[in-house]
PDB file of N, CA and C in Angstrom:
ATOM      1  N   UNK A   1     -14.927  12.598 -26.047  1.00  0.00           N
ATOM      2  CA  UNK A   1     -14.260  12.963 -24.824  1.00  0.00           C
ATOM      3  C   UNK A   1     -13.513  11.741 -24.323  1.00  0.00           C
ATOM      4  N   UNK A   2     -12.408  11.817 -23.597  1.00  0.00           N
ATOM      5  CA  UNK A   2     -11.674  10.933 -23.461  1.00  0.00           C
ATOM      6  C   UNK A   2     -11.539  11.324 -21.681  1.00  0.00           C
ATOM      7  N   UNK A   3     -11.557   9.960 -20.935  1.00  0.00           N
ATOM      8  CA  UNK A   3     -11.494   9.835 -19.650  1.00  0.00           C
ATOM      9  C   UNK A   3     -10.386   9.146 -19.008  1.00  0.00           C
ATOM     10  N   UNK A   4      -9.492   9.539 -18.091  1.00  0.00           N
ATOM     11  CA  UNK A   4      -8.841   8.438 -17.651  1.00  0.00           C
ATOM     12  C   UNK A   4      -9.367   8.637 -16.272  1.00  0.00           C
ATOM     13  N   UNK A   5      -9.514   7.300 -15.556  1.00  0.00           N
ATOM     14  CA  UNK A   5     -10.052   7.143 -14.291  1.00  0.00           C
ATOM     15  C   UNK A   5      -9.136   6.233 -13.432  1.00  0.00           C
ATOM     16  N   UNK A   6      -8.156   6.894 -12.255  1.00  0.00           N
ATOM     17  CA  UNK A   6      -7.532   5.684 -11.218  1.00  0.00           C
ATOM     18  C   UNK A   6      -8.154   6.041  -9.904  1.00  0.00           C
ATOM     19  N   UNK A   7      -8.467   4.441  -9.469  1.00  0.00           N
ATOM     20  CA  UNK A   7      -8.974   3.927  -8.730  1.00  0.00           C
ATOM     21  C   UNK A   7      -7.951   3.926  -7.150  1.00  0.00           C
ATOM     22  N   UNK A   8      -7.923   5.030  -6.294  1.00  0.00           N
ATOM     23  CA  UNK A   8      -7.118   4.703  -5.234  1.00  0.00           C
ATOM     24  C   UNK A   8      -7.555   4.579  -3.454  1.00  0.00           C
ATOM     25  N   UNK A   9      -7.144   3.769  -2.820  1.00  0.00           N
ATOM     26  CA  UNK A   9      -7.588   3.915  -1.621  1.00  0.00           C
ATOM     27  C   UNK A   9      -7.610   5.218  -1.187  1.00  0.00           C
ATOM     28  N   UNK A  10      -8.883   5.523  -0.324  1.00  0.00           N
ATOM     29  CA  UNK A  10      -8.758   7.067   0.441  1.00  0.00           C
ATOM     30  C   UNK A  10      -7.494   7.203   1.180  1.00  0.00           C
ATOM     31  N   UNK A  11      -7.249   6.050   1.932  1.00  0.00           N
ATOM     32  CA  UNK A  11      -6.026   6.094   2.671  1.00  0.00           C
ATOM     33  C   UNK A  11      -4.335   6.832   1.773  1.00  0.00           C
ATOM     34  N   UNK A  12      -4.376   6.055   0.205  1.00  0.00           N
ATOM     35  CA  UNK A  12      -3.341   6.370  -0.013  1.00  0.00           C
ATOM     36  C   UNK A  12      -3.480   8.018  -1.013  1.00  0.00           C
ATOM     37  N   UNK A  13      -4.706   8.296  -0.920  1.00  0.00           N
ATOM     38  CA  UNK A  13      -5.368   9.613  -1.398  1.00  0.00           C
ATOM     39  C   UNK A  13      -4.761  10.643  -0.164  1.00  0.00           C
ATOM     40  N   UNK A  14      -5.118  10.356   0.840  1.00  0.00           N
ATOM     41  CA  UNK A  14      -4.924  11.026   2.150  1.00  0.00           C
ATOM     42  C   UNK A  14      -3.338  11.174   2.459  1.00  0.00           C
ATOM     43  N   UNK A  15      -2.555  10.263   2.213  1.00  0.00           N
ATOM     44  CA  UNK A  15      -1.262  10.180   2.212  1.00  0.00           C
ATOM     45  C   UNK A  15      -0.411  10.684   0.850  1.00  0.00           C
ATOM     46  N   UNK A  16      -0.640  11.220  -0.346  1.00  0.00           N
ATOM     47  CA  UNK A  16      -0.438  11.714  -1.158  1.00  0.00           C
ATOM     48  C   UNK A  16      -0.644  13.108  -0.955  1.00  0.00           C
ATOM     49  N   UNK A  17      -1.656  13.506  -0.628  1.00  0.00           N
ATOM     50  CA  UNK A  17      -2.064  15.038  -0.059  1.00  0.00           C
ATOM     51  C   UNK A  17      -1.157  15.738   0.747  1.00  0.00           C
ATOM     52  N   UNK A  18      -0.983  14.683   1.908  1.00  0.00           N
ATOM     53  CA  UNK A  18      -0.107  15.163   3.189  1.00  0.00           C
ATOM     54  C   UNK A  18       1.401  15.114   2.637  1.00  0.00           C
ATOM     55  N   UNK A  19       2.005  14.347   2.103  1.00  0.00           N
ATOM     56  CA  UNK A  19       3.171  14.315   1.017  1.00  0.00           C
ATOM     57  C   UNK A  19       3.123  16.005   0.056  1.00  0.00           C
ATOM     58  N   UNK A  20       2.278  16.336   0.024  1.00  0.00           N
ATOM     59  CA  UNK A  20       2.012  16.967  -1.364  1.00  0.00           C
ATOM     60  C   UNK A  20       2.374  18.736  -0.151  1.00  0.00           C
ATOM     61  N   UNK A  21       2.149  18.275   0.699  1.00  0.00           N
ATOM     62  CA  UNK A  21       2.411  19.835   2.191  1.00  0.00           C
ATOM     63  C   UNK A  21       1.048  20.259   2.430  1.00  0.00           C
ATOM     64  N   UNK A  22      -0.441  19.121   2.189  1.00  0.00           N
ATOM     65  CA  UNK A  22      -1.675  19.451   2.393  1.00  0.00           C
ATOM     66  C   UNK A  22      -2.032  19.136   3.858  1.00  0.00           C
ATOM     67  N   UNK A  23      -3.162  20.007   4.293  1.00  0.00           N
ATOM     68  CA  UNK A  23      -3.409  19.046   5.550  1.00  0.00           C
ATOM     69  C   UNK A  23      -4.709  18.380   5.446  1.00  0.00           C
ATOM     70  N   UNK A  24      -5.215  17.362   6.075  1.00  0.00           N
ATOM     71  CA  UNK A  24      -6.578  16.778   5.522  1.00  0.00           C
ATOM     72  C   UNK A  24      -7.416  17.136   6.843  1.00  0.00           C
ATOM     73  N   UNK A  25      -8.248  17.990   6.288  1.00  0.00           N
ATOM     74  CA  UNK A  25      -9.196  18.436   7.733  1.00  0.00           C
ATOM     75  C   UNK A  25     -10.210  17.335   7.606  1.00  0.00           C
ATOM     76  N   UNK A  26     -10.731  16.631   6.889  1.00  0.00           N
ATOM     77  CA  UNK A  26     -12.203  15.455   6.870  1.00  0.00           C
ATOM     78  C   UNK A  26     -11.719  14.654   5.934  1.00  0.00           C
ATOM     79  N   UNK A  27     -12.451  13.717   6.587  1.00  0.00           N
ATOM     80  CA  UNK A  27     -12.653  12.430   5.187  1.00  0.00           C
ATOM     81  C   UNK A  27     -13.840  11.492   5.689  1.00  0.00           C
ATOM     82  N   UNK A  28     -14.232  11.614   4.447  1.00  0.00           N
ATOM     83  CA  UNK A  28     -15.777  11.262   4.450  1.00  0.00           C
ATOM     84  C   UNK A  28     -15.659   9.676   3.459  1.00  0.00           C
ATOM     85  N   UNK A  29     -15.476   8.651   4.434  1.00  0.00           N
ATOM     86  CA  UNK A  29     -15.759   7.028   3.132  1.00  0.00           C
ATOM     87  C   UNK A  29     -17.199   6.701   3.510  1.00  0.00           C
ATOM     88  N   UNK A  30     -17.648   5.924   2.232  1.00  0.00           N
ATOM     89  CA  UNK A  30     -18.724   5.575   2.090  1.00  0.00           C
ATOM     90  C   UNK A  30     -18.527   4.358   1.125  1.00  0.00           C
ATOM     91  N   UNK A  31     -19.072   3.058   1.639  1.00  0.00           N
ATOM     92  CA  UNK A  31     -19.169   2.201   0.461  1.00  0.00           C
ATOM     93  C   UNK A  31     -20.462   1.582  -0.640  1.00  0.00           C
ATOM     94  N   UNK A  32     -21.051   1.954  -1.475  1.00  0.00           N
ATOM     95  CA  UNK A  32     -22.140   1.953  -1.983  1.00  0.00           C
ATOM     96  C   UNK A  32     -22.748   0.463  -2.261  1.00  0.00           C
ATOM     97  N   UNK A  33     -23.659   0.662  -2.288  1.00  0.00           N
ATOM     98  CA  UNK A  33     -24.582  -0.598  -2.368  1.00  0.00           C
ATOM     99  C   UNK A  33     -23.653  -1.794  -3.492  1.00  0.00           C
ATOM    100  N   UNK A  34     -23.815  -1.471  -4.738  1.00  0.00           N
ATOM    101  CA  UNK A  34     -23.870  -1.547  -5.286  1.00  0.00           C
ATOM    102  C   UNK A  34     -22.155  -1.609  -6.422  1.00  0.00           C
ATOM    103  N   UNK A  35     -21.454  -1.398  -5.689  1.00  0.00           N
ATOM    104  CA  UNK A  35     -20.010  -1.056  -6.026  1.00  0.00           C
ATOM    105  C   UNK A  35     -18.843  -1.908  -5.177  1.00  0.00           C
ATOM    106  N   UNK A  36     -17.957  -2.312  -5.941  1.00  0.00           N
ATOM    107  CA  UNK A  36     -16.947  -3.475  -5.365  1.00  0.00           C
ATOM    108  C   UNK A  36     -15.997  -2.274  -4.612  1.00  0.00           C
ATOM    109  N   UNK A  37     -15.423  -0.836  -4.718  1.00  0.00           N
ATOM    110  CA  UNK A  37     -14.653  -0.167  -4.273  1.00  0.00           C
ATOM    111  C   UNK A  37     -15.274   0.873  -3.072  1.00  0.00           C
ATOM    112  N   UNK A  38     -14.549   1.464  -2.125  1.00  0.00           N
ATOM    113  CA  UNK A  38     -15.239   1.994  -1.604  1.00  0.00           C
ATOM    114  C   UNK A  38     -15.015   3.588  -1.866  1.00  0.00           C
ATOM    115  N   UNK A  39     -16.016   4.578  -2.261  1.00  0.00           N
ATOM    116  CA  UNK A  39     -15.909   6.340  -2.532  1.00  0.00           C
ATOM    117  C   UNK A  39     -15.577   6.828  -1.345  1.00  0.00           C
ATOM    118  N   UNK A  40     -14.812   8.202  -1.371  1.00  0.00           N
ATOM    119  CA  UNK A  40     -14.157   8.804  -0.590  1.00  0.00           C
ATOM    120  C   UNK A  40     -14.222  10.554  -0.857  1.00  0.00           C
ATOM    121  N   UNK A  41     -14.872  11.287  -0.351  1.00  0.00           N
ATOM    122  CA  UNK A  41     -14.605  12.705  -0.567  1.00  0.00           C
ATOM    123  C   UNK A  41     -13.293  13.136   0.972  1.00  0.00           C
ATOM    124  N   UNK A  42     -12.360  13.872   0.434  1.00  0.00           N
ATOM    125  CA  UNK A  42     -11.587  14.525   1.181  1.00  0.00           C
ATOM    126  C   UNK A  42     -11.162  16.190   1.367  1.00  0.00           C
ATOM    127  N   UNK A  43     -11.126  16.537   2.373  1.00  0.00           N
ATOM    128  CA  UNK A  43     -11.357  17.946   2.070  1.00  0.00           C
ATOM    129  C   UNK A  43     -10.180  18.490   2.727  1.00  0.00           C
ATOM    130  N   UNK A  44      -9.234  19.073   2.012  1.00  0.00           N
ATOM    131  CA  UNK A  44      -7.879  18.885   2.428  1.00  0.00           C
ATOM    132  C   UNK A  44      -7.503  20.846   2.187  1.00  0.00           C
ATOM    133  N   UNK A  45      -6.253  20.846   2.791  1.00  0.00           N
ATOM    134  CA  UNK A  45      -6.278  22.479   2.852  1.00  0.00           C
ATOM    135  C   UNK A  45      -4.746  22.971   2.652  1.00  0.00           C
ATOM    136  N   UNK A  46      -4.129  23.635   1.644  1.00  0.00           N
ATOM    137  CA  UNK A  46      -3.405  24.322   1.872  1.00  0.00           C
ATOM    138  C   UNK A  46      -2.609  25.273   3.226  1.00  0.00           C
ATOM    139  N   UNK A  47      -1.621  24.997   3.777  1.00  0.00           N
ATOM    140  CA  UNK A  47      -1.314  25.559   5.174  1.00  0.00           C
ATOM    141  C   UNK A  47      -0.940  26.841   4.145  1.00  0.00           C
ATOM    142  N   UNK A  48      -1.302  28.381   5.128  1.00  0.00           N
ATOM    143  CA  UNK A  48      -1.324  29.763   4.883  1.00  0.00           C
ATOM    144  C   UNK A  48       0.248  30.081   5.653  1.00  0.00           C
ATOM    145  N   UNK A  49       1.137  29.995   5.092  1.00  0.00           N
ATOM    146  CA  UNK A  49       2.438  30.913   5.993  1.00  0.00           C
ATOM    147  C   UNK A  49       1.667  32.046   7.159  1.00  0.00           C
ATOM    148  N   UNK A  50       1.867  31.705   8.139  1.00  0.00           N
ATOM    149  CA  UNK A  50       2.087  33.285   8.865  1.00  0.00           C
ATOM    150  C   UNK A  50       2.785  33.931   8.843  1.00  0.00           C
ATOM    151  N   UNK A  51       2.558  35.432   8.577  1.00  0.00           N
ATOM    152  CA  UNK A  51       3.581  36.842   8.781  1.00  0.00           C
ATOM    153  C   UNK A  51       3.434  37.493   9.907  1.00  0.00           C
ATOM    154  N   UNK A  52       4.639  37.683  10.299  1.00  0.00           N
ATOM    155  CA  UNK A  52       4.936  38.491  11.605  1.00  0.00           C
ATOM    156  C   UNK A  52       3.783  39.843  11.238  1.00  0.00           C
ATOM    157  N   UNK A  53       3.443  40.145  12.431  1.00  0.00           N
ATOM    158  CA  UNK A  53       2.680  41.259  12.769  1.00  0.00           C
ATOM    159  C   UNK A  53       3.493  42.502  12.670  1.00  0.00           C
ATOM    160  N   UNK A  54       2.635  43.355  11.577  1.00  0.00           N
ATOM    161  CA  UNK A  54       3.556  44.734  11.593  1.00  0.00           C
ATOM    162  C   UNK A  54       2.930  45.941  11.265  1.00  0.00           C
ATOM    163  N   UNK A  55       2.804  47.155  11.625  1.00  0.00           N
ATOM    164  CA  UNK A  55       1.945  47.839  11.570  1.00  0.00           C
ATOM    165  C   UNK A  55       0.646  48.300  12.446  1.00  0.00           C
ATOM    166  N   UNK A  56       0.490  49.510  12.508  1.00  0.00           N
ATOM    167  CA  UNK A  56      -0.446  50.076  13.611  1.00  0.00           C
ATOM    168  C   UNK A  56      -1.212  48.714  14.310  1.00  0.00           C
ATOM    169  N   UNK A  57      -1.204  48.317  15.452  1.00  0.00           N
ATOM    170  CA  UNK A  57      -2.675  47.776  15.548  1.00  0.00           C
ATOM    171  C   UNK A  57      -1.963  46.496  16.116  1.00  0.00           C
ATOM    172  N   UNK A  58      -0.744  46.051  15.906  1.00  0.00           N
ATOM    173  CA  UNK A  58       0.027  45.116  15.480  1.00  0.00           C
ATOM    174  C   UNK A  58       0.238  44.541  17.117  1.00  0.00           C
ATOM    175  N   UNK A  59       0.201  45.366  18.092  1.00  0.00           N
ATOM    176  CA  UNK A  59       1.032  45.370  19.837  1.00  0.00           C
ATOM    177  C   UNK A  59       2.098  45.581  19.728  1.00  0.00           C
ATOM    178  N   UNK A  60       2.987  45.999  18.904  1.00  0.00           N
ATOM    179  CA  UNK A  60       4.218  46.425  19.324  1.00  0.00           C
ATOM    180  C   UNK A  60       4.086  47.529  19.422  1.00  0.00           C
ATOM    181  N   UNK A  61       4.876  47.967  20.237  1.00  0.00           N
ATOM    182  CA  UNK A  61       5.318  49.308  21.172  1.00  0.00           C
ATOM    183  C   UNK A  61       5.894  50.153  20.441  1.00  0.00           C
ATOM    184  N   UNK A  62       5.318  51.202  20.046  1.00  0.00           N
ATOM    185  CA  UNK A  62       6.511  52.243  19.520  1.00  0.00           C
ATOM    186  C   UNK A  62       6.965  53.121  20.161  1.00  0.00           C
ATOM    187  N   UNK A  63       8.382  54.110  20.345  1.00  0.00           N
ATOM    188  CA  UNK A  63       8.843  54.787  21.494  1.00  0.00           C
ATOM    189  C   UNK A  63       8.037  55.906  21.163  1.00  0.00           C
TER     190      UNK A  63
END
């Protein structure tokens, strides 16, 4: 098995996302005992288009 692994600040993780049309709802850093870099989980979200409201139920008025 073959691995490639890059090493990036959360910051420029977080700024790649938001570039990318993500939004970052959390970010969780942590720097481990034991480790010169610091880990980062981010939990980032696709924005959903809204559609106009249409159909029974909708509040518009029909005559």
């Amino acid at each position: 098995m073959s691995l490639d692994v890059y090493l990036l600040p959360p910051d420029r993780v977080a700024g790649l996302a938001s570039r990318a049309g993500l939004t970052v709802q959390a970010t969780l850093v942590r720097r481990p005992e034991n480790a010169r870099d610091p880990q980062a989980c981010l939990l980032v979200r696709k924005p959903v288009p809204r559609r106009p409201p249409t159909g029974v139920g909708s509040g518009i008025a029909l005559p």
